[in-house]
Protein backbone atom coordinates (compact mmCIF):
# COMPACT_ATOMS: atom_id res chain seq x y z
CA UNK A 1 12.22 -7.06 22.21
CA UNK A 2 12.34 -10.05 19.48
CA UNK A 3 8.84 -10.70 19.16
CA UNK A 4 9.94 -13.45 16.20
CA UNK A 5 7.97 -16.59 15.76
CA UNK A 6 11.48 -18.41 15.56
CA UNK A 7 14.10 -19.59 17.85
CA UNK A 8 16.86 -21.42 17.60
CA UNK A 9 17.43 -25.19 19.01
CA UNK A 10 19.73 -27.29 18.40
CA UNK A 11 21.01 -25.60 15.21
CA UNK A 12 17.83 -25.94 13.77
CA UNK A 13 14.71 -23.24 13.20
CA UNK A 14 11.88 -24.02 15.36
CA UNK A 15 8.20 -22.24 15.32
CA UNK A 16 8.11 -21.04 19.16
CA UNK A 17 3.86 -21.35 18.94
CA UNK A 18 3.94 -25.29 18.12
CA UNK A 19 7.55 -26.80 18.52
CA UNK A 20 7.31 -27.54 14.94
CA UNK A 21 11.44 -27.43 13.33
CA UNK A 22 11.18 -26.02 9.75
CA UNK A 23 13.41 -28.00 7.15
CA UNK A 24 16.65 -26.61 5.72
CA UNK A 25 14.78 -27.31 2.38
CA UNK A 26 12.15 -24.91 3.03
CA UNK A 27 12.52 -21.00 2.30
CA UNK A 28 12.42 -18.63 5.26
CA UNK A 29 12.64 -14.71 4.64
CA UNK A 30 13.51 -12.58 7.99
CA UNK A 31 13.43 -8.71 8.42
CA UNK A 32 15.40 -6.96 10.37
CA UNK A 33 14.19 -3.81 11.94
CA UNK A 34 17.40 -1.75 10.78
CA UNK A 35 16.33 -2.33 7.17
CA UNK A 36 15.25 1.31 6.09
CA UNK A 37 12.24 -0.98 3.81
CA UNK A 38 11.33 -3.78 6.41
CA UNK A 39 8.09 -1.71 7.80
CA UNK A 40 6.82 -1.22 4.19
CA UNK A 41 7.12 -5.04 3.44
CA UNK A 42 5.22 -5.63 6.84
CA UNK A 43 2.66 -2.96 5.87
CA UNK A 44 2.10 -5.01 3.22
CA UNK A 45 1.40 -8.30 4.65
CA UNK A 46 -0.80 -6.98 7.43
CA UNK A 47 -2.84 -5.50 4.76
CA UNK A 48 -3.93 -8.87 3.18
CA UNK A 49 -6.18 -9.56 6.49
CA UNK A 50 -8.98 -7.46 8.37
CA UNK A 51 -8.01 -5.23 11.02
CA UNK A 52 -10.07 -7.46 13.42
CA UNK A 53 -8.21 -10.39 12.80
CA UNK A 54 -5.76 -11.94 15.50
CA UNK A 55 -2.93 -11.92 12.82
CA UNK A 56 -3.27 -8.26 11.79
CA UNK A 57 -3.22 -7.60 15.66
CA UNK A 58 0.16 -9.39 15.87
CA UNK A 59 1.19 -7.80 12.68
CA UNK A 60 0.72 -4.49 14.12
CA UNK A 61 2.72 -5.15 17.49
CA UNK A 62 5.56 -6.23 15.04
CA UNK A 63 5.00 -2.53 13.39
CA UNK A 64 5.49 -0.67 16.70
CA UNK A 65 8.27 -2.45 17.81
CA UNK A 66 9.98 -1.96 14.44
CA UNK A 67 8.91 2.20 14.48
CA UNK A 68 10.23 2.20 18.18
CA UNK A 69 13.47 0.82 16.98
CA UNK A 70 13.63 3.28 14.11
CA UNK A 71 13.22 5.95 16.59
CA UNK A 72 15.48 5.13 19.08
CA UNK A 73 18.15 4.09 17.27
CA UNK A 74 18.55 6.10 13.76
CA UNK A 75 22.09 5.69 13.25
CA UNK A 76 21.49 2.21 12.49
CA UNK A 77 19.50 2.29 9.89
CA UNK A 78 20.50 1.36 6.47
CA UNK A 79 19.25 -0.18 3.04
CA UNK A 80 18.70 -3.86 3.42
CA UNK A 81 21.91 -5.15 1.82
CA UNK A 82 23.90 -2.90 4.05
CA UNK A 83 22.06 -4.61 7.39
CA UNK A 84 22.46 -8.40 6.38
């Protein structure tokens, strides 16, 4: 079910849409869906676009997946340092 926009090649981070590798020199944040705060941090960035836009469509498929995880498997759920 990892519907990231990542993948690993080569050792490196690489966008899966355009091929593009993103430098070790640039910042990259990832959520886990066993992080008891990760939907309210995505709930957050979906809300910064209209609810017709393509992104807050793919926002919202990450938000099911991530609910679906939290209901299927409770006893992993934890505070973020405790997931990382």
């Amino acid at each position: 079910m990892n519907n990231g926009v990542l993948r690993v090649q080569e050792n490196d981070l690489v966008l899966k849409r355009t091929g593009e590798t993103i430098p070790e020199s640039e910042p990259v944040y990832f959520l886990r869906a066993r992080d008891k705060k990760a939907l309210a941090t995505i709930r957050v960035n979906q809300s910064q676009f209209a609810p017709t836009s393509g992104h807050w469509k793919i926002i919202q498929q990450v938000i099911d997946d991530f609910t679906k995880f939290r209901e299927e498997n409770p006893e992993k759920m934890g505070e973020p340092l405790e997931v990382y």
